[in-house]
N, C-alpha and C. Protein backbone atom coordinates (compact mmCIF):
# COMPACT_ATOMS: atom_id res chain seq x y z
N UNK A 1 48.16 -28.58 -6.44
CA UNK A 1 47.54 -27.97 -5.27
C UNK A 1 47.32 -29.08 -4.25
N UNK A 2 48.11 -28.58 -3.32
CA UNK A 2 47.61 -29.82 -2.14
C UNK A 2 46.25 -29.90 -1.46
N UNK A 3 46.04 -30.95 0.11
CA UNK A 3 44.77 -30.51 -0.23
C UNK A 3 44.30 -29.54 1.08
N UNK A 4 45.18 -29.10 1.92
CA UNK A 4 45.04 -28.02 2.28
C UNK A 4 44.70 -26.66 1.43
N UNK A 5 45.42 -26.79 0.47
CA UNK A 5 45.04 -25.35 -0.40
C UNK A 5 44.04 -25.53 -1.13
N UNK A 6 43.52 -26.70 -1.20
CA UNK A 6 42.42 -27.19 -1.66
C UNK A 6 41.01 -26.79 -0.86
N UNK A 7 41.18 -27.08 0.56
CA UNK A 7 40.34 -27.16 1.47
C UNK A 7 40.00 -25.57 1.56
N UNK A 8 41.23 -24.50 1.36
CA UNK A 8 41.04 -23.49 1.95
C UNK A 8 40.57 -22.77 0.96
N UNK A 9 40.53 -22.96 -0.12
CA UNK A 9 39.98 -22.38 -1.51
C UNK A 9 38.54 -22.65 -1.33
N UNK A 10 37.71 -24.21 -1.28
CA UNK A 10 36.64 -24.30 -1.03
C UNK A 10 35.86 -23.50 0.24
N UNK A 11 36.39 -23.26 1.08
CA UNK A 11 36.11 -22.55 2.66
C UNK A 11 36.32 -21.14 2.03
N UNK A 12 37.02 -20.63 1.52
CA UNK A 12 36.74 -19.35 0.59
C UNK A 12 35.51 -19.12 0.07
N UNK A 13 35.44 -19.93 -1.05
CA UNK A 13 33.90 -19.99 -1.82
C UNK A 13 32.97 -20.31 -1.33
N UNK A 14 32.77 -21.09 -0.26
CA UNK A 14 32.04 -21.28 0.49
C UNK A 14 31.30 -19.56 1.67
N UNK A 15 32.19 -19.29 1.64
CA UNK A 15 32.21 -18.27 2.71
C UNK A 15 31.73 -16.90 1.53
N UNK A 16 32.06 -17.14 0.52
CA UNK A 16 31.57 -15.73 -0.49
C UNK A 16 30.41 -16.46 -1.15
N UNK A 17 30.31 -17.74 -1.35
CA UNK A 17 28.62 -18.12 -1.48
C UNK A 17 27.85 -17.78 -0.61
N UNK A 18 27.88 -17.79 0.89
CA UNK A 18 27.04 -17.62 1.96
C UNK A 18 26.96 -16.73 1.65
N UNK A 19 27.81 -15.52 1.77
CA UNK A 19 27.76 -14.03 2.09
C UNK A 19 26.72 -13.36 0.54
N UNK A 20 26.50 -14.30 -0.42
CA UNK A 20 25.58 -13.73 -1.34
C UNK A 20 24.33 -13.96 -1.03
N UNK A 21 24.54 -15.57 -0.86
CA UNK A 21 22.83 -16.05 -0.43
C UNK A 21 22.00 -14.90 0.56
N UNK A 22 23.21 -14.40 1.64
CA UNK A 22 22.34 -14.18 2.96
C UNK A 22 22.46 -12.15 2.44
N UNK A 23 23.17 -11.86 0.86
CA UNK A 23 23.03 -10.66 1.18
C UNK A 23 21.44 -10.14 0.53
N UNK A 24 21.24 -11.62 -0.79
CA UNK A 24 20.16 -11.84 -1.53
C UNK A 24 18.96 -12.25 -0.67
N UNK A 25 19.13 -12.73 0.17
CA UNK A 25 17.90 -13.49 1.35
C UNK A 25 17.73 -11.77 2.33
N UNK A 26 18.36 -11.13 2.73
CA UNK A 26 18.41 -9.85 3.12
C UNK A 26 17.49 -9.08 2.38
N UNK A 27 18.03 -8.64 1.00
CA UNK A 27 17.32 -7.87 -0.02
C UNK A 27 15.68 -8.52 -0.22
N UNK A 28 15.52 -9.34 -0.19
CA UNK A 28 14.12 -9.84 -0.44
C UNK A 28 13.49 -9.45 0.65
N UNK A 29 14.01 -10.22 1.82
CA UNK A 29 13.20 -10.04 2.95
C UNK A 29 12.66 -8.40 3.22
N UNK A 30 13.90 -7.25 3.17
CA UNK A 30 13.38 -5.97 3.25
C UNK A 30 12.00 -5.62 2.08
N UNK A 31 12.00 -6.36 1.06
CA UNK A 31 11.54 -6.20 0.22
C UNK A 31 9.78 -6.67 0.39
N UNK A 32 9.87 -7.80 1.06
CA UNK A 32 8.78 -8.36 1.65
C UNK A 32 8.06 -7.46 2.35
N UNK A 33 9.01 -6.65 3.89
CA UNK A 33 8.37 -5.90 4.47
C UNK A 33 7.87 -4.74 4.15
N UNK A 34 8.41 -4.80 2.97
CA UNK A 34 8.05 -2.66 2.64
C UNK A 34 6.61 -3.06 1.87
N UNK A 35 6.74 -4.42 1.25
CA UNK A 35 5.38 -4.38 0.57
C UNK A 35 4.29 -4.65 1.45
N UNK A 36 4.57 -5.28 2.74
CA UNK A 36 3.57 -5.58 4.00
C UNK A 36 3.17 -4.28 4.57
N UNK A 37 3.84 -3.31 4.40
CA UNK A 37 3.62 -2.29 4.80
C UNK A 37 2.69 -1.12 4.40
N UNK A 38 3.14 -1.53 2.77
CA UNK A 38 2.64 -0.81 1.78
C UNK A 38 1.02 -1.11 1.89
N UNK A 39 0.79 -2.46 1.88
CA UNK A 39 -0.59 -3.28 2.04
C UNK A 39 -1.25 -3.15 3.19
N UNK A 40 -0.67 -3.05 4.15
CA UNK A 40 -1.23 -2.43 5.78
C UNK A 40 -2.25 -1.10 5.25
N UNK A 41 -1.33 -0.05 4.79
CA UNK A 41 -1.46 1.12 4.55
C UNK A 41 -2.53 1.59 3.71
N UNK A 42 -2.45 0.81 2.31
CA UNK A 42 -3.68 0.99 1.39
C UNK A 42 -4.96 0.37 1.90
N UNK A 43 -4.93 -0.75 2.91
CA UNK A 43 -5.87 -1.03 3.68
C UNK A 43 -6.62 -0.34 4.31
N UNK A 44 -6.02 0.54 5.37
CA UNK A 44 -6.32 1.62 5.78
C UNK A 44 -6.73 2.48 5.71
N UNK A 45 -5.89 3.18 4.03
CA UNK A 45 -6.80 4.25 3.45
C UNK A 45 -8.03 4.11 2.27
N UNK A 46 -8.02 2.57 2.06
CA UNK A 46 -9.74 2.20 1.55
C UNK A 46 -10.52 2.33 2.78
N UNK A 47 -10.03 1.61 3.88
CA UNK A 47 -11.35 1.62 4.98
C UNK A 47 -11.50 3.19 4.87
N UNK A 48 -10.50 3.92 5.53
CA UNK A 48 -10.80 5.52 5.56
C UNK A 48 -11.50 6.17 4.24
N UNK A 49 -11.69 6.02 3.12
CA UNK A 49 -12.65 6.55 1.56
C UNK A 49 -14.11 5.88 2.02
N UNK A 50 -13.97 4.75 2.87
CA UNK A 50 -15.09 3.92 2.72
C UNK A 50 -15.75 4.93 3.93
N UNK A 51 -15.29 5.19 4.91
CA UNK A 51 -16.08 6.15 6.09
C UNK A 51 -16.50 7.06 5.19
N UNK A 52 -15.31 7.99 4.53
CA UNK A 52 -15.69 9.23 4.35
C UNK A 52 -16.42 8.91 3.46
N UNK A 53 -16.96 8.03 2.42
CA UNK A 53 -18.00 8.17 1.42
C UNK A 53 -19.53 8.09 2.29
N UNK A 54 -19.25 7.17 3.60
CA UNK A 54 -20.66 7.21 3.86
C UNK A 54 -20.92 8.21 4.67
N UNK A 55 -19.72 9.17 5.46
CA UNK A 55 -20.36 10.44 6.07
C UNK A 55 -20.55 11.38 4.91
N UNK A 56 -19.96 11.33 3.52
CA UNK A 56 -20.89 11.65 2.23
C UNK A 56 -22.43 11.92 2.00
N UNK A 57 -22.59 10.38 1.68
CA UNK A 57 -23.82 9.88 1.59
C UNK A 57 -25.13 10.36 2.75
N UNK A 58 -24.56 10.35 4.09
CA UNK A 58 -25.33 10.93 5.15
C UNK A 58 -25.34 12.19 5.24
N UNK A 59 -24.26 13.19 4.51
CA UNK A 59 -24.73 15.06 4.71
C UNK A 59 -25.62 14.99 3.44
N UNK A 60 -25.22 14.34 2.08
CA UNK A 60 -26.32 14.49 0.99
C UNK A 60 -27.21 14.28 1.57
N UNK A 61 -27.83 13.40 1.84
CA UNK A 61 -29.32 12.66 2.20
C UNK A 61 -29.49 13.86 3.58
N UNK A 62 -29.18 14.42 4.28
CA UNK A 62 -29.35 15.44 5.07
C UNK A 62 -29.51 16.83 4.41
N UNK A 63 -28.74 16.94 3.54
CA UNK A 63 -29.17 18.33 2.57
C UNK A 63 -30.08 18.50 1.86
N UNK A 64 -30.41 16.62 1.22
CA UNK A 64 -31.29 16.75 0.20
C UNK A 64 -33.06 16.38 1.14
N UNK A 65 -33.07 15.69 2.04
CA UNK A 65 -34.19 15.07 2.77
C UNK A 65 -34.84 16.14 3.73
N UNK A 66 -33.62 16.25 4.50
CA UNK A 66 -34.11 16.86 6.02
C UNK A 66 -34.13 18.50 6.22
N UNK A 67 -33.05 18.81 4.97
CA UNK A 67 -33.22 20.59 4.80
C UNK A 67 -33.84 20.96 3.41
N UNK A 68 -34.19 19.93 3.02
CA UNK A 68 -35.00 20.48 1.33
C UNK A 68 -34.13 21.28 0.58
N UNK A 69 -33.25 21.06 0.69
CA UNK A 69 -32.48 21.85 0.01
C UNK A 69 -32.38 21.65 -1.90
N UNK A 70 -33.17 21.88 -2.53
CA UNK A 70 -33.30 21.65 -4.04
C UNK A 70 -31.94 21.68 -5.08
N UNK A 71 -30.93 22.44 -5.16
CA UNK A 71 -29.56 21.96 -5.64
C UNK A 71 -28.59 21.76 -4.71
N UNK A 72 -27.95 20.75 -5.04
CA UNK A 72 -26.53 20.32 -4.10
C UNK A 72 -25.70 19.98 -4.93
N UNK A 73 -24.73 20.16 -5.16
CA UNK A 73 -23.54 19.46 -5.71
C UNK A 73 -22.22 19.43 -5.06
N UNK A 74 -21.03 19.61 -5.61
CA UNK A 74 -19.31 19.09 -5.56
C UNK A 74 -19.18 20.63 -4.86
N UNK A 75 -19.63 21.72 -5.11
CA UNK A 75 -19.23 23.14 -4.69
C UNK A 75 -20.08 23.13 -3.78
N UNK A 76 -20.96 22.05 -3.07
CA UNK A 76 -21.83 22.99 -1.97
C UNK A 76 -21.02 22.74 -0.31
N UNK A 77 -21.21 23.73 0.16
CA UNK A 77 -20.76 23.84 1.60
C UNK A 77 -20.24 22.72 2.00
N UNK A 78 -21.62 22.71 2.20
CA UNK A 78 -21.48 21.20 3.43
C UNK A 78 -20.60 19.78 2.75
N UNK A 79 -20.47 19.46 1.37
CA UNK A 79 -19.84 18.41 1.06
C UNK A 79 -18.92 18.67 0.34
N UNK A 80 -18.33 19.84 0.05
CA UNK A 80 -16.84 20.32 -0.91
C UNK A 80 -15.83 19.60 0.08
N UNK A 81 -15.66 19.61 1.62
CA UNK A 81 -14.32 19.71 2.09
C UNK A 81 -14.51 17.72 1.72
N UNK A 82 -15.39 17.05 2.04
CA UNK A 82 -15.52 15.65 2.10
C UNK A 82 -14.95 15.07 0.83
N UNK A 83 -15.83 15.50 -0.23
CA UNK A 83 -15.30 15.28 -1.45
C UNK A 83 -13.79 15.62 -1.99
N UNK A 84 -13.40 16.68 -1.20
CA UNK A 84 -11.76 17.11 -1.39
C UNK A 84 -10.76 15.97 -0.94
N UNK A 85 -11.07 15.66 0.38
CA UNK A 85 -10.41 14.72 0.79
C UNK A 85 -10.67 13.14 0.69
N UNK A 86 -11.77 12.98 -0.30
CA UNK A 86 -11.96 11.67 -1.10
C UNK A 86 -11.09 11.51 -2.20
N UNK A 87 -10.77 12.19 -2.80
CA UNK A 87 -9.99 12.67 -3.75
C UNK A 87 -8.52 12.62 -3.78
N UNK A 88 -8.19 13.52 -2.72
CA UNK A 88 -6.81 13.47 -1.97
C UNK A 88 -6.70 11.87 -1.54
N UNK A 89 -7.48 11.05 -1.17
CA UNK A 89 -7.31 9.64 -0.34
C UNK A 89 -7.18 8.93 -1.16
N UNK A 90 -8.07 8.89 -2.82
CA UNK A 90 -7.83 8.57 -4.12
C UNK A 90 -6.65 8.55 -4.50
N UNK A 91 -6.22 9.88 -4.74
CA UNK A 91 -4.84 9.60 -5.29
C UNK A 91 -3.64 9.31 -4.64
N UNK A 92 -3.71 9.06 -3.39
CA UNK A 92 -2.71 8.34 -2.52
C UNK A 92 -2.61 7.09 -2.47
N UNK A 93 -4.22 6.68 -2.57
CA UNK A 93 -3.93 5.19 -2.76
C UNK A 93 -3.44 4.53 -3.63
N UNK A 94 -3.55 5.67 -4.89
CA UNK A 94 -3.35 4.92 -6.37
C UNK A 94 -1.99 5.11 -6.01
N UNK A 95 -1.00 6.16 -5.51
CA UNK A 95 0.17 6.29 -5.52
C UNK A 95 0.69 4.49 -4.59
N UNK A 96 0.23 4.67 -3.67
CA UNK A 96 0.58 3.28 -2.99
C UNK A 96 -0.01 1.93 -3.75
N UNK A 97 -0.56 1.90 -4.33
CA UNK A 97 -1.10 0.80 -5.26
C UNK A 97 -0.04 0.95 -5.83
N UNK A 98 0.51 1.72 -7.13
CA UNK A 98 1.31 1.47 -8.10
C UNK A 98 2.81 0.85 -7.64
N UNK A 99 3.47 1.54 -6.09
CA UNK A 99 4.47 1.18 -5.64
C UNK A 99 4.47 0.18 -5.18
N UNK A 100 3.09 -0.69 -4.60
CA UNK A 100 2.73 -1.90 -4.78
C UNK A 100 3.21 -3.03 -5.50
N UNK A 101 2.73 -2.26 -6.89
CA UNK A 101 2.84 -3.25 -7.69
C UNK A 101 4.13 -3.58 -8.40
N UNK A 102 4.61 -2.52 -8.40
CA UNK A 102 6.68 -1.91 -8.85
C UNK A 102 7.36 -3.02 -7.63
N UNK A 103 7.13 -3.08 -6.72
CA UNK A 103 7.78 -4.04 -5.96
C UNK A 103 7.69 -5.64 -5.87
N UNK A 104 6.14 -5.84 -6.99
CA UNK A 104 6.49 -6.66 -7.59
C UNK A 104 4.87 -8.13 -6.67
N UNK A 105 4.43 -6.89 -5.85
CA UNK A 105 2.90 -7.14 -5.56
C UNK A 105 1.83 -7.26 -6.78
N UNK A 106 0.61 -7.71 -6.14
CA UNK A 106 -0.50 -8.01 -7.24
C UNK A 106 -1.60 -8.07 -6.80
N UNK A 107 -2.48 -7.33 -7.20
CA UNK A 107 -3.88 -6.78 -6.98
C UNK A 107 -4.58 -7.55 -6.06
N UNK A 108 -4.63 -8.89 -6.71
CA UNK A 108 -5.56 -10.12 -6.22
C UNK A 108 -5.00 -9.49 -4.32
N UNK A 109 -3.81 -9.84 -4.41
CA UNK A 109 -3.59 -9.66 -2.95
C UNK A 109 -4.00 -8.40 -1.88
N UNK A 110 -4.44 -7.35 -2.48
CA UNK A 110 -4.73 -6.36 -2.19
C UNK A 110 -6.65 -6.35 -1.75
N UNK A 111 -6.98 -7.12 -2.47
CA UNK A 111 -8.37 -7.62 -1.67
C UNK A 111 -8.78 -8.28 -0.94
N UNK A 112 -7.32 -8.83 -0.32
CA UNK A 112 -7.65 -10.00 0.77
C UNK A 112 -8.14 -9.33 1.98
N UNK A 113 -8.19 -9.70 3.13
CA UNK A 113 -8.11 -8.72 4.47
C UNK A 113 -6.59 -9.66 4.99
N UNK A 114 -6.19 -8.53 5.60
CA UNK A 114 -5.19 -9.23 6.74
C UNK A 114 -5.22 -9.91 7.91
C-alpha cells in the first residue's frame, strides 16, 4: 500500500471516527436537555403542591376556626377539589421523577434550586 492509499484510508477512519464521536456527543447532549427539562418541570410542580397545600391548610383552618364547623375531612366541599388536585400533582411528579431517574438523573440533584 502506498502512501497515498495509506493517507486516504486514515482520512476515511478519521472521518467515520468523527462522525461517531459527534453522533455520540449529539445523543448525550439531547439527553442532557430532556433531563434539564424534566428538572425545570418537577420544580415547578413541587412549588405548585407547595401553594396548593397551603391554600389547603388556609380553607381547613377557615372551616375549622372561623365557621366552627365540627367535622371536616377529604369529602368535604370546600377541600375535596384541592386535595384532588394534590394528588393528581403527586402522581405526575412521581411520573417525572421516575423518567428522571431512567435517564440516568439522581435525586440529590432534584433538591437543588436552579
Amino acid at each position: 500500500m502506498n502512501f497515498s492509499e495509506k493517507l486516504k484510508k486514515f482520512m476515511e477512519n478519521s472521518i467515520d471516527a468523527s462522525k461517531e464521536f459527534l453522533e455520540k456527543t449529539s445523543d448525550q447532549a439531547q439527553i442532557w436537555t430532556e433531563m434539564g427539562k424534566l428538572k425545570i418541570e418537577i420544580l415547578q410542580l413541587r412549588s405548585k403542591a407547595q401553594s396548593l397545600s397551603a391554600r389547603l391548610g388556609t380553607e381547613v383552618y377557615t372551616l375549622l376556626v372561623e365557621k366552627n364547623e365540627p367535622m371536616i375531612g377529604s369529602s368535604t366541599p370546600e377541600i375535596q377539589p384541592i386535595i384532588r388536585e394534590l394528588q393528581e400533582l403527586d402522581h405526575t411528579i412521581d411520573e417525572k421523577e421516575a423518567l428522571y431517574r431512567a435517564k440516568g438523573g439522581k435525586d440529590k440533584d432534584l433538591d437543588e434550586r436552579i
